[in-house]
C-alpha atoms as a PDB file:
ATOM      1  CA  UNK A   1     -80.159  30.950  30.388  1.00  0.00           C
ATOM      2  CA  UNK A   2     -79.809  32.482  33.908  1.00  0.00           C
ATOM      3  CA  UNK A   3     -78.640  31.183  37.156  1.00  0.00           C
ATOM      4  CA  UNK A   4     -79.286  32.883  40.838  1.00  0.00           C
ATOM      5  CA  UNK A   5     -76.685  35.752  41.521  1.00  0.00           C
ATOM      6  CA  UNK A   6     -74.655  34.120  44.822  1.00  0.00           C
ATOM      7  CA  UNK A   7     -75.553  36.198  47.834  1.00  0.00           C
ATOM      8  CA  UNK A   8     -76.866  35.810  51.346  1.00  0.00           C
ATOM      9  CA  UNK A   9     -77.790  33.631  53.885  1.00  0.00           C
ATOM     10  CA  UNK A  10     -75.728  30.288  53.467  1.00  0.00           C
ATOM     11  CA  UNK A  11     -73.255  31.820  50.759  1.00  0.00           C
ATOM     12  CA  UNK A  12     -72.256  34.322  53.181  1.00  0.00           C
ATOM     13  CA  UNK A  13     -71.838  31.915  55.772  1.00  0.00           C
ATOM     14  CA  UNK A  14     -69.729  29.605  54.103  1.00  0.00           C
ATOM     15  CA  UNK A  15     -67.593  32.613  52.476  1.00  0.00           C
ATOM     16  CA  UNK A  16     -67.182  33.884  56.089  1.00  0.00           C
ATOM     17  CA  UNK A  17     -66.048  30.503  57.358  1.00  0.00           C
ATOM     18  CA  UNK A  18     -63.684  30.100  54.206  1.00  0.00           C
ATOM     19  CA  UNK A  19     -62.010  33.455  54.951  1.00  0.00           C
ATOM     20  CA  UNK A  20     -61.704  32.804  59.017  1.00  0.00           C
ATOM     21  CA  UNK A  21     -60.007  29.569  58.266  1.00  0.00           C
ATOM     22  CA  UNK A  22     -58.316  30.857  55.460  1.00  0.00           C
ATOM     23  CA  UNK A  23     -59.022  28.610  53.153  1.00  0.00           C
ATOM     24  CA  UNK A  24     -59.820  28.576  49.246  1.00  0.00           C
ATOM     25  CA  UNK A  25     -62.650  27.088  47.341  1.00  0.00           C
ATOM     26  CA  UNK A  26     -62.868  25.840  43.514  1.00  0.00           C
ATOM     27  CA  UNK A  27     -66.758  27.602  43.690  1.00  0.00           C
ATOM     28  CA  UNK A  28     -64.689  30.865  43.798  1.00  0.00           C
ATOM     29  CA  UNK A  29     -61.295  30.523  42.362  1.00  0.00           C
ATOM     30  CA  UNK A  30     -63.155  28.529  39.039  1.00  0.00           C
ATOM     31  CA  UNK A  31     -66.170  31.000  39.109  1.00  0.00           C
ATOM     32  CA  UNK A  32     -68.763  27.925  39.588  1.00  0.00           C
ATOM     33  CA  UNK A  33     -72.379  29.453  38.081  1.00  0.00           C
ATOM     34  CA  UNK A  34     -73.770  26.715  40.905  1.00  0.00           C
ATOM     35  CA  UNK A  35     -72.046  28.199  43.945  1.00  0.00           C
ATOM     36  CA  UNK A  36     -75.143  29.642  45.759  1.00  0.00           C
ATOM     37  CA  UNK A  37     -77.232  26.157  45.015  1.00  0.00           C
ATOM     38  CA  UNK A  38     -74.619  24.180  46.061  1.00  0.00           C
ATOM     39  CA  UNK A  39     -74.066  26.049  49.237  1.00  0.00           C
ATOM     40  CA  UNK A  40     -76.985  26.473  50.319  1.00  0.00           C
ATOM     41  CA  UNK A  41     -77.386  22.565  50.205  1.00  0.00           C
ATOM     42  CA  UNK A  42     -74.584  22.214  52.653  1.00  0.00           C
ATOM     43  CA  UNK A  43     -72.241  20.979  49.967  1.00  0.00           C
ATOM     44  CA  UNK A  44     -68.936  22.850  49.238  1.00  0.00           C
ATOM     45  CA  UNK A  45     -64.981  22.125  47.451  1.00  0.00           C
ATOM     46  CA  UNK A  46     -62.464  23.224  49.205  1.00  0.00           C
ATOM     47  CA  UNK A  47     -59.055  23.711  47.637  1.00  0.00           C
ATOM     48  CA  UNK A  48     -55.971  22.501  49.252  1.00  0.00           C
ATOM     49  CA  UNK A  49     -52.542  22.734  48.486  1.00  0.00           C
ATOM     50  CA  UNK A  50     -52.442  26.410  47.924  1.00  0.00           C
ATOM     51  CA  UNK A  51     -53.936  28.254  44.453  1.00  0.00           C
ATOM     52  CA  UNK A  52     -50.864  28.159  42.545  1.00  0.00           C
ATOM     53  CA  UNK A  53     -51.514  25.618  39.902  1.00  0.00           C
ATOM     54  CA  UNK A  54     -47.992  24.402  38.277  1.00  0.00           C
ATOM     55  CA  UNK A  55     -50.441  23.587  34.607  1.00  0.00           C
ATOM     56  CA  UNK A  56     -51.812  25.952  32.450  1.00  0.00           C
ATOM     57  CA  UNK A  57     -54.931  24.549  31.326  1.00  0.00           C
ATOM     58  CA  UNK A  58     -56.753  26.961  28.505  1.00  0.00           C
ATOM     59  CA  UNK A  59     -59.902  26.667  30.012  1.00  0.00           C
ATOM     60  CA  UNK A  60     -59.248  26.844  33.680  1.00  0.00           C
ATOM     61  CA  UNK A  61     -59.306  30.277  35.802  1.00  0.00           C
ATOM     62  CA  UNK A  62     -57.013  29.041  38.732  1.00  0.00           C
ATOM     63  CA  UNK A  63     -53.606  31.017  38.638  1.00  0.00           C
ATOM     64  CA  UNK A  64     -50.857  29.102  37.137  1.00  0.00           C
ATOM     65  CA  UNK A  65     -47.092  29.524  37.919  1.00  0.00           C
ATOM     66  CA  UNK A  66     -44.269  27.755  40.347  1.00  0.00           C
ATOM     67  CA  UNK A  67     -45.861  27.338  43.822  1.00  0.00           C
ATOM     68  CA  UNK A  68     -41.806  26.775  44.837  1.00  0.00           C
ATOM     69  CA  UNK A  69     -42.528  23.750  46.950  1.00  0.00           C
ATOM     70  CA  UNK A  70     -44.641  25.634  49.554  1.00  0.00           C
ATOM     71  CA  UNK A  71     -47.606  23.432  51.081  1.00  0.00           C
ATOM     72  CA  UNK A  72     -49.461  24.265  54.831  1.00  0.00           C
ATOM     73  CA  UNK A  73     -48.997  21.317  57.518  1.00  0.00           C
ATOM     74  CA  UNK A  74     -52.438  23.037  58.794  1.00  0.00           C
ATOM     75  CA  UNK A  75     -54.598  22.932  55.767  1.00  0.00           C
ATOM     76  CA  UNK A  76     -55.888  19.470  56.842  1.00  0.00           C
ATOM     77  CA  UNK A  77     -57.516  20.661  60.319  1.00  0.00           C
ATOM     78  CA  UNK A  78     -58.472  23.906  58.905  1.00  0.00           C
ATOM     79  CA  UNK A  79     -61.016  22.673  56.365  1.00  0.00           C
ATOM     80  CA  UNK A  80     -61.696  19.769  58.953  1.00  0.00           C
ATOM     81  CA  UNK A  81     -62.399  22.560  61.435  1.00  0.00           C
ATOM     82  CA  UNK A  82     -64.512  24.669  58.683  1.00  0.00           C
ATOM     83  CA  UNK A  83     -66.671  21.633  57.663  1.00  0.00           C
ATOM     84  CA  UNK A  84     -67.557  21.074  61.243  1.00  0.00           C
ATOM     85  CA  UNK A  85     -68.545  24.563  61.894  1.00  0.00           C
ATOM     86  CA  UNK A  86     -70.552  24.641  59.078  1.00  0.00           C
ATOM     87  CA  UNK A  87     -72.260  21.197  59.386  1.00  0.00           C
ATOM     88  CA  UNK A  88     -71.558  20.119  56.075  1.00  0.00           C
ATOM     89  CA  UNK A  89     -72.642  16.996  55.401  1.00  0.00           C
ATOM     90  CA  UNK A  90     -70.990  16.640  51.984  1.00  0.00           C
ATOM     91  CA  UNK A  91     -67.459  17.477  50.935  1.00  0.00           C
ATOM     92  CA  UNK A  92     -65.741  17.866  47.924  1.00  0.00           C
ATOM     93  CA  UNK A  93     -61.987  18.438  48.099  1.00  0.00           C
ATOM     94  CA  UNK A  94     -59.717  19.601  45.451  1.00  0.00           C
ATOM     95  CA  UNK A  95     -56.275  20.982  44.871  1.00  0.00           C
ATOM     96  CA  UNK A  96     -54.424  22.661  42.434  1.00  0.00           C
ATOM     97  CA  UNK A  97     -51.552  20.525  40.392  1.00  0.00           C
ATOM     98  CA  UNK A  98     -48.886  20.174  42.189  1.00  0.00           C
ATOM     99  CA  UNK A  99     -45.777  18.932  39.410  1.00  0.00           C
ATOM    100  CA  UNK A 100     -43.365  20.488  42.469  1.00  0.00           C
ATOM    101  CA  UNK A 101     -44.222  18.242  44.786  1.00  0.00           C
ATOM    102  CA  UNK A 102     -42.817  13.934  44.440  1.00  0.00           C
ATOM    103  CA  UNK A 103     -46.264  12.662  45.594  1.00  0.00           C
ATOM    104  CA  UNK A 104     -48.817  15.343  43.691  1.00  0.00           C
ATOM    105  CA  UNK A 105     -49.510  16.093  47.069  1.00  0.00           C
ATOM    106  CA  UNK A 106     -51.782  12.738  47.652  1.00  0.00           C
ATOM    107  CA  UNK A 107     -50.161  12.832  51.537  1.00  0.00           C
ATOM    108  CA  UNK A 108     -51.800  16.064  51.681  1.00  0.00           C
ATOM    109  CA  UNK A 109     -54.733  14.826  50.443  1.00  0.00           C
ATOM    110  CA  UNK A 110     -54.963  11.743  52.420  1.00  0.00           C
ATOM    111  CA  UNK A 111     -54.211  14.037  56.023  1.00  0.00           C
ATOM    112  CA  UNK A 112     -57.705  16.140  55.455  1.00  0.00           C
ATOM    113  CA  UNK A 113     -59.779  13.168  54.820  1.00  0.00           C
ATOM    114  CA  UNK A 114     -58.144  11.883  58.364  1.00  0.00           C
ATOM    115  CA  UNK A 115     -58.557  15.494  60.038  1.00  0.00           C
ATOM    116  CA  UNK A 116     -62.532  15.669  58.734  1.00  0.00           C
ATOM    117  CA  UNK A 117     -63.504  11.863  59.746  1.00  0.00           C
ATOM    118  CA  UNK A 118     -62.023  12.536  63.040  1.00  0.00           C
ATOM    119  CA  UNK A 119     -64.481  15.689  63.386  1.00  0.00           C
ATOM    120  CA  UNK A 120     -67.388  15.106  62.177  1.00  0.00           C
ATOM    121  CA  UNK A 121     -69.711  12.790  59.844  1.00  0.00           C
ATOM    122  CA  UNK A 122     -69.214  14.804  56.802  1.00  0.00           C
ATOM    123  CA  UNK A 123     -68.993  12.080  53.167  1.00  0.00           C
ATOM    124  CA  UNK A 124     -65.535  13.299  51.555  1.00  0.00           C
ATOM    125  CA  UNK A 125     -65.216  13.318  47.616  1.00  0.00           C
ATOM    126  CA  UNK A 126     -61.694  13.773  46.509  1.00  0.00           C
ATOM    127  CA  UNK A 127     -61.227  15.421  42.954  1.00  0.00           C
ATOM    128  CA  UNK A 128     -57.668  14.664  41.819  1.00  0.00           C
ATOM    129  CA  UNK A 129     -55.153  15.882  39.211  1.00  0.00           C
ATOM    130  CA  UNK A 130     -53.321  13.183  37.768  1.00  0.00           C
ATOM    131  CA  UNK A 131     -50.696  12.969  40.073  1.00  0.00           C
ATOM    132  CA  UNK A 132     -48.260  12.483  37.162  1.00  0.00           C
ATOM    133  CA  UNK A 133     -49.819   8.772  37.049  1.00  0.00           C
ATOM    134  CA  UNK A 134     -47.964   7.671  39.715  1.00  0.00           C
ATOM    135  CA  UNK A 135     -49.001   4.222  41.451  1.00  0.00           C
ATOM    136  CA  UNK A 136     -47.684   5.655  45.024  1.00  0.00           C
ATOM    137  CA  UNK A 137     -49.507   8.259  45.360  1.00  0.00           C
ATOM    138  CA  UNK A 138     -53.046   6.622  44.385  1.00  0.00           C
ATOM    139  CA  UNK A 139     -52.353   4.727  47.083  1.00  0.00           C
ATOM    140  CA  UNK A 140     -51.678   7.159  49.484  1.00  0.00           C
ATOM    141  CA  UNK A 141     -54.963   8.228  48.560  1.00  0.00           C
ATOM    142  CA  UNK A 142     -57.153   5.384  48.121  1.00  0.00           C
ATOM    143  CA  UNK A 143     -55.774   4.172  51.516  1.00  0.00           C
ATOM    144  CA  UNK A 144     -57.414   7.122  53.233  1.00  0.00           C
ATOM    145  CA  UNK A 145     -60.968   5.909  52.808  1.00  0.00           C
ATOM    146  CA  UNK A 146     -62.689   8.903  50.735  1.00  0.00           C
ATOM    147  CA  UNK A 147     -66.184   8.149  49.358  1.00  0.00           C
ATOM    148  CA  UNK A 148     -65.140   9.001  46.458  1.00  0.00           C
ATOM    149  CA  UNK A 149     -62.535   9.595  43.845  1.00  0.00           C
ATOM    150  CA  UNK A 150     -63.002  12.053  40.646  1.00  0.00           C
ATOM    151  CA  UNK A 151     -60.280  12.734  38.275  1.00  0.00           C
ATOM    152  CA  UNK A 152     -61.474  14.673  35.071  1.00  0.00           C
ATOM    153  CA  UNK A 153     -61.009  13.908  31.241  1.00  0.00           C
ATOM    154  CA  UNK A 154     -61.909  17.392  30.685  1.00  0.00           C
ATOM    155  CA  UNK A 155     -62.901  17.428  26.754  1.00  0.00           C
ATOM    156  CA  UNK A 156     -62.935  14.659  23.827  1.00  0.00           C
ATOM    157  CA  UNK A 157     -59.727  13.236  22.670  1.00  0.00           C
ATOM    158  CA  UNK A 158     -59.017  14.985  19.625  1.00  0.00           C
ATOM    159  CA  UNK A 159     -59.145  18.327  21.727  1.00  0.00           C
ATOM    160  CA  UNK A 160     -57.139  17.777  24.841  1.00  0.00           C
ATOM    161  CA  UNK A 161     -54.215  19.255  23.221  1.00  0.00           C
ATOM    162  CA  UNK A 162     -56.118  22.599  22.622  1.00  0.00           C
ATOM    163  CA  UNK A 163     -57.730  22.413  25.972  1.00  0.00           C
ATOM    164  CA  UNK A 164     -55.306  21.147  29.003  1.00  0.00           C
ATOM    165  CA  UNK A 165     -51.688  21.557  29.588  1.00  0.00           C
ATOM    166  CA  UNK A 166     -49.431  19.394  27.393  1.00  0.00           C
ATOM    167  CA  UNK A 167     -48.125  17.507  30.633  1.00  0.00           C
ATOM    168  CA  UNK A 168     -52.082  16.417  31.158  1.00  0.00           C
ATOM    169  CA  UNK A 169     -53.244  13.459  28.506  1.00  0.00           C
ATOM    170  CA  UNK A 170     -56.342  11.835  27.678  1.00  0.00           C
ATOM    171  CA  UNK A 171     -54.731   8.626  28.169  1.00  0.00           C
ATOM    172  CA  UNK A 172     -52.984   9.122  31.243  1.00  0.00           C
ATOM    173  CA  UNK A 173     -56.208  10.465  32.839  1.00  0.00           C
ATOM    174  CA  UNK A 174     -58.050   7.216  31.384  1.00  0.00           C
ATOM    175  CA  UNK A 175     -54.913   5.335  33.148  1.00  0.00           C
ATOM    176  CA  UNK A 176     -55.377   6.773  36.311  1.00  0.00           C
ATOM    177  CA  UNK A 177     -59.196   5.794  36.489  1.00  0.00           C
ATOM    178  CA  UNK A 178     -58.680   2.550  35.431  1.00  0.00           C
ATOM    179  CA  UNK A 179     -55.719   2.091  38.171  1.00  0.00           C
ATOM    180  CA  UNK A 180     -57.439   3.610  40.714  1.00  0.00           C
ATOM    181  CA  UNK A 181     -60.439   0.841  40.094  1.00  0.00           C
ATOM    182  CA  UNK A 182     -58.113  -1.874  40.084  1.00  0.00           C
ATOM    183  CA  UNK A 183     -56.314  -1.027  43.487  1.00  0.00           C
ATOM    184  CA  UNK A 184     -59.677  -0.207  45.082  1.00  0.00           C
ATOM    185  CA  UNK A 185     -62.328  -2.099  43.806  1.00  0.00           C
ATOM    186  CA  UNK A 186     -65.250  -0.984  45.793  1.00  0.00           C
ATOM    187  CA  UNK A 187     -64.224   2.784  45.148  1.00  0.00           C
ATOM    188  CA  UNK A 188     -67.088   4.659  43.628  1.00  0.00           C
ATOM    189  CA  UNK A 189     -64.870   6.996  40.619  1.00  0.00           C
ATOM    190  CA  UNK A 190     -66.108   9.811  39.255  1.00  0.00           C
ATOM    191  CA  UNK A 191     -65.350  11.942  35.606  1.00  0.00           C
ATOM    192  CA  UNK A 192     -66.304  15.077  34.072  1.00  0.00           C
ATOM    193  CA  UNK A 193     -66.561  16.332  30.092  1.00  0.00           C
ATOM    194  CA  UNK A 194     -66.674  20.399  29.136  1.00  0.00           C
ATOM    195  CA  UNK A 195     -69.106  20.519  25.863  1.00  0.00           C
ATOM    196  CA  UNK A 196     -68.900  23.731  23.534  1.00  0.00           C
ATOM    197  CA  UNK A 197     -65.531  23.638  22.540  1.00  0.00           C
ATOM    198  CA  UNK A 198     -66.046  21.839  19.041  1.00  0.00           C
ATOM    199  CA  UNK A 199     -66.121  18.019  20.138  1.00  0.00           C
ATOM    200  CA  UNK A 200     -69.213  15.959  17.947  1.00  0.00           C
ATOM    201  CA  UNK A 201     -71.595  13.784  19.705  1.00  0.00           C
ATOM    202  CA  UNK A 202     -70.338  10.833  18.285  1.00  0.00           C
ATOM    203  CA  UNK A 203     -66.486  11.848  20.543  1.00  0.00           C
ATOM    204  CA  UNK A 204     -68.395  12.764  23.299  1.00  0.00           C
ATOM    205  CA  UNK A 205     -70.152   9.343  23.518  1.00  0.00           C
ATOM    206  CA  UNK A 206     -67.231   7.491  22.253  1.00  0.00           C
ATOM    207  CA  UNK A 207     -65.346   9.437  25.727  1.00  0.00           C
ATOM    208  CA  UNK A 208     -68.073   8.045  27.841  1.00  0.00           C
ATOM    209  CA  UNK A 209     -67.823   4.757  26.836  1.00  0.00           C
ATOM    210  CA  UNK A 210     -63.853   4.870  27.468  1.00  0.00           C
ATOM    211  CA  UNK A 211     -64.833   6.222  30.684  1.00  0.00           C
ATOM    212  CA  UNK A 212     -67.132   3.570  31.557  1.00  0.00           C
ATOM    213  CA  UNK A 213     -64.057   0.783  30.417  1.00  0.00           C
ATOM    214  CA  UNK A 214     -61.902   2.246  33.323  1.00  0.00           C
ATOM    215  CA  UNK A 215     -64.809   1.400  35.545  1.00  0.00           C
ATOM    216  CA  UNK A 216     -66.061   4.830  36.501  1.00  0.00           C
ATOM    217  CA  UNK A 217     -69.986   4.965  37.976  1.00  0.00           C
ATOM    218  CA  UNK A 218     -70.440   8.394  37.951  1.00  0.00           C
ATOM    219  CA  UNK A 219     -70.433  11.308  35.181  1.00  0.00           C
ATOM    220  CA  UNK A 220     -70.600  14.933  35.161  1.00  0.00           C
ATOM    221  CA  UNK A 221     -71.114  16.746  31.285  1.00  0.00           C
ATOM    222  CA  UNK A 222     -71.689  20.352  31.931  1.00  0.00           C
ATOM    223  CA  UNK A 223     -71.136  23.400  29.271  1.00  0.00           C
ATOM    224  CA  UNK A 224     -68.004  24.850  29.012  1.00  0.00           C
ATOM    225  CA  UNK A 225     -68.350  28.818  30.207  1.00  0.00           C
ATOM    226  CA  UNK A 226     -65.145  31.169  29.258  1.00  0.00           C
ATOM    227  CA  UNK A 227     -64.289  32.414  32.986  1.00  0.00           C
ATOM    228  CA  UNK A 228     -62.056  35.366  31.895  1.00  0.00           C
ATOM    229  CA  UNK A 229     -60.528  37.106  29.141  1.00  0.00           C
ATOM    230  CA  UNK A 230     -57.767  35.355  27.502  1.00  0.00           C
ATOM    231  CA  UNK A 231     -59.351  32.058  28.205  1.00  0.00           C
ATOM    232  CA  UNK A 232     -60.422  29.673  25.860  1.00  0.00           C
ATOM    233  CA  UNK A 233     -63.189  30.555  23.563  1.00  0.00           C
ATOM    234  CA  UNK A 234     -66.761  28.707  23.466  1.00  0.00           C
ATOM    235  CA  UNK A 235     -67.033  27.141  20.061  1.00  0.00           C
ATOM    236  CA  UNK A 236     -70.787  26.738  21.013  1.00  0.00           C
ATOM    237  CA  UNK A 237     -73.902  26.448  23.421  1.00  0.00           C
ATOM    238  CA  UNK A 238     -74.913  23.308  23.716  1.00  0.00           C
ATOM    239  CA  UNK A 239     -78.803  22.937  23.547  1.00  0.00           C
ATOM    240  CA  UNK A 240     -80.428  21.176  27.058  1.00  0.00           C
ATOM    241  CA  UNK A 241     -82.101  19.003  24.430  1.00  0.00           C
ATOM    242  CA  UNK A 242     -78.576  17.712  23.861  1.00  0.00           C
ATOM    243  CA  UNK A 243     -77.834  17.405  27.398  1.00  0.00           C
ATOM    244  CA  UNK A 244     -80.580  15.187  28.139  1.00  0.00           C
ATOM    245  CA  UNK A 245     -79.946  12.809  24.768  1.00  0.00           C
ATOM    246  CA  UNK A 246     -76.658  12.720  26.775  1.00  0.00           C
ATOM    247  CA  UNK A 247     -77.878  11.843  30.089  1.00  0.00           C
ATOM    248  CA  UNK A 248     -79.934   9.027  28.084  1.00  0.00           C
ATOM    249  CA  UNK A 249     -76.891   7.747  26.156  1.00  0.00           C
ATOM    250  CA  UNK A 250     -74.902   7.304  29.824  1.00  0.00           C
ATOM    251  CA  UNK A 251     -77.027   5.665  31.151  1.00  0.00           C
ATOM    252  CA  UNK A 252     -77.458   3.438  28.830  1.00  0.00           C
ATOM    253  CA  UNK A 253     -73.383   3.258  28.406  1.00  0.00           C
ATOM    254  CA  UNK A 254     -73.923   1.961  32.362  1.00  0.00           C
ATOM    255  CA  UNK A 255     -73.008   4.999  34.464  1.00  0.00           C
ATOM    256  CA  UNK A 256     -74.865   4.603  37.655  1.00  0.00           C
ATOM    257  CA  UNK A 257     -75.027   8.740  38.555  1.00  0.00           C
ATOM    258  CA  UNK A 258     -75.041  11.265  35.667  1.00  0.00           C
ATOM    259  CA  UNK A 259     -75.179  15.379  36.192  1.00  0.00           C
ATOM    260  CA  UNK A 260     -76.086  16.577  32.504  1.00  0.00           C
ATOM    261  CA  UNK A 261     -77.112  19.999  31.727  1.00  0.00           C
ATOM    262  CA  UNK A 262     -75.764  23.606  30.774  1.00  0.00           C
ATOM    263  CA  UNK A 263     -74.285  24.849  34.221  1.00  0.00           C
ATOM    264  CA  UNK A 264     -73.404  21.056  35.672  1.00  0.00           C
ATOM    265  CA  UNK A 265     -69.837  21.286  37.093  1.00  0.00           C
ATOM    266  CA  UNK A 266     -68.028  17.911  38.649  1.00  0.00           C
ATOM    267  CA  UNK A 267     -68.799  18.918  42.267  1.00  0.00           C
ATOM    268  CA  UNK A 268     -72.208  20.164  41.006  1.00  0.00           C
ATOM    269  CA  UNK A 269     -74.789  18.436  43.610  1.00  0.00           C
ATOM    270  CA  UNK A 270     -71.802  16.319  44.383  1.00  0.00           C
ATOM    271  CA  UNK A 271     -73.479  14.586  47.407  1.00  0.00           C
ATOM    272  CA  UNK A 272     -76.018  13.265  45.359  1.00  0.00           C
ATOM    273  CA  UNK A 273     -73.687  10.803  44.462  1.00  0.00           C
ATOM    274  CA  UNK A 274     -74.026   8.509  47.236  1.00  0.00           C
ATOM    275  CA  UNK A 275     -78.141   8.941  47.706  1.00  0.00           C
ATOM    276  CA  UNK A 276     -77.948   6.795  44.179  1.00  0.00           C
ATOM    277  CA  UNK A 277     -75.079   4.326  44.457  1.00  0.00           C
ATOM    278  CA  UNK A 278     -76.703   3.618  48.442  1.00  0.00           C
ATOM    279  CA  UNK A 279     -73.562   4.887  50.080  1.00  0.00           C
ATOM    280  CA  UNK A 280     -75.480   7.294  52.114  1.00  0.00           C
END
C-alpha cells in the first residue's frame, strides 16, 4: 500500500506558516502518512504546549523527557494567528503530556480555543492526554466550547501495558471519556485504536463497545506504522477487508462517525466529523 509523498502547493504553505509562527504540528512530529491529504483539505493539528512529552509511549515518535515547567503565554494567538492566515476551516489541536504542569495544561488548552474563535470561523477539535484524570481540568476545557473532544485508548486492554507509558491506563482513559460526557452532555467525544500490534478482533470489538459505554460518537481505527527505529514493532498488517468488517461492527456498536482503514489516524479527515453529527 502507498500513500502520496507530502510536497507542494498546500503542504508547503501550511509548513511555511507553521515555521513563521513557530509552531509544531502532530502531522510532522508523529510522521502522519495523511499529512499532504489532510492539508490540502484545509485541515491541520497543531501541537501546543511545547514537543517535550513527559510519557514515553512505545509507539509514539514525539520526544519524551522533562519539559521543566516551560509553557509559551503566546502559543494561543500564534496558532490563532496561523489558522487565520491559512483559512482553515477545521482544527485539530493537540499537545504533548504535560505530568509537570497541575492542570495538564487544560488552561492552555482552553486560551487557543478563545484566541481562534475570536479570529476567525475555524471548528476546533481538541485531542487530549489524560490530564492525570483530573475533574478540574476537564472543566477548564469543556468550558471553552471546542467542537469536539478526543482522548485516545490507543490499543486493546490486554496490551496497554506493552504499548503506552505505565502512568497512562485503559481505565483511566475510559474514565476520562465517560466524565467528560457526563459534565458536558451535548459534547461530541471522540477515540482512536492502533491495530497490528497483536490485539484479536474479538478485544478490538469488545474496546469499541467500552468506548461506546462512556458515550463516545466518534471512532478512529487506523494501522499501527513503526515511525522510527527503536519503536515498537508491528506484530501485523491488518487486511482493509478487516478494516471495513470493523467499520461495520461500529456502527452497528452505535458510533455515529467511524474513520477505518490502513493509514486512518485520529485527526485523519477530522472535520468530517461534524458534516455527519450536523454540527457543521
Amino acid at each position: 500500500m502507498r500513500t502520496k509523498a507530502a510536497d507542494g502547493g498546500d503542504f508547503d504553505k501550511v509548513r511555511e506558516v507553521a515555521k513563521k509562527h513557530n509552531l509544531h504540528t502532530v502531522c510532522d512530529a508523529s510522521q502522519c502518512p495523511n499529512i499532504r491529504e489532510c492539508w490540502a483539505e484545509r485541515s491541520a493539528t497543531f501541537m501546543i504546549l511545547g514537543n517535550v512529552c513527559t510519557r514515553h509511549c512505545r509507539f509514539c515518535a514525539v520526544q519524551h523527557g522533562d519539559p521543566k515547567g516551560r509553557t509559551d503565554a503566546s502559543e494561543p494567538v500564534r496558532v490563532a494567528q496561523a489558522i487565520k492566515e491559512l483559512g482553515l476551516r477545521y482544527s485539530v489541536i493537540t499537545s504533548v503530556t504535560r505530568d509537570d504542569l497541575g492542570d495538564g495544561g487544560a488552561a492552555l488548552f482552553a486560551e487557543t480555543v478563545s484566541a481562534i474563535r475570536s479570529t476567525s470561523g475555524c471548528k476546533v477539535e481538541l485531542l487530549i492526554p489524560d490530564l492525570s484524570a483530573k475533574r478540574g481540568a476537564l472543566r477548564i476545557l469543556g468550558d471553552s466550547s471546542p467542537d469536539v473532544i478526543g482522548h485516545n485508548i490507543e490499543t486493546v486492554e490486554r496490551l496497554q501495558g506493552s504499548v503506552r507509558d505505565p502512568r497512562s491506563s485503559y481505565a483511566r482513559s475510559l474514565g476520562l471519556l465517560t466524565d467528560m460526557k457526563a459534565l458536558y452532555p451535548d459534547m461530541i467525544t471522540k477515540s482512536s485504536i492502533m491495530l497490528g500490534l497483536g490485539e484479536t478482533y474479538p478485544e478490538v470489538v469488545r474496546s469499541m463497545s467500552d468506548l461506546r459505554a462512556a458515550g463516545v460518537e466518534a471512532i478512529a481505527i487506523g494501522q499501527y506504522l513503526r515511525p522510527k527505529r527503536g519503536s515498537l514493532a508491528i506484530a501485523e498488517y491488518v487486511t482493509p477487508e478487516v478494516f471495513t468488517r470493523l467499520e461495520e461492527e461500529a456502527r452497528d456498536i452505535g458510533f455515529r462517525y467511524i474513520a477505518s482503514g490502513p493509514f486512518v489516524r485520529t485527526s485523519y479527515r477530522a472535520h468530517r466529523i461534524l458534516d455527519l453529527i450536523g454540527g457543521a
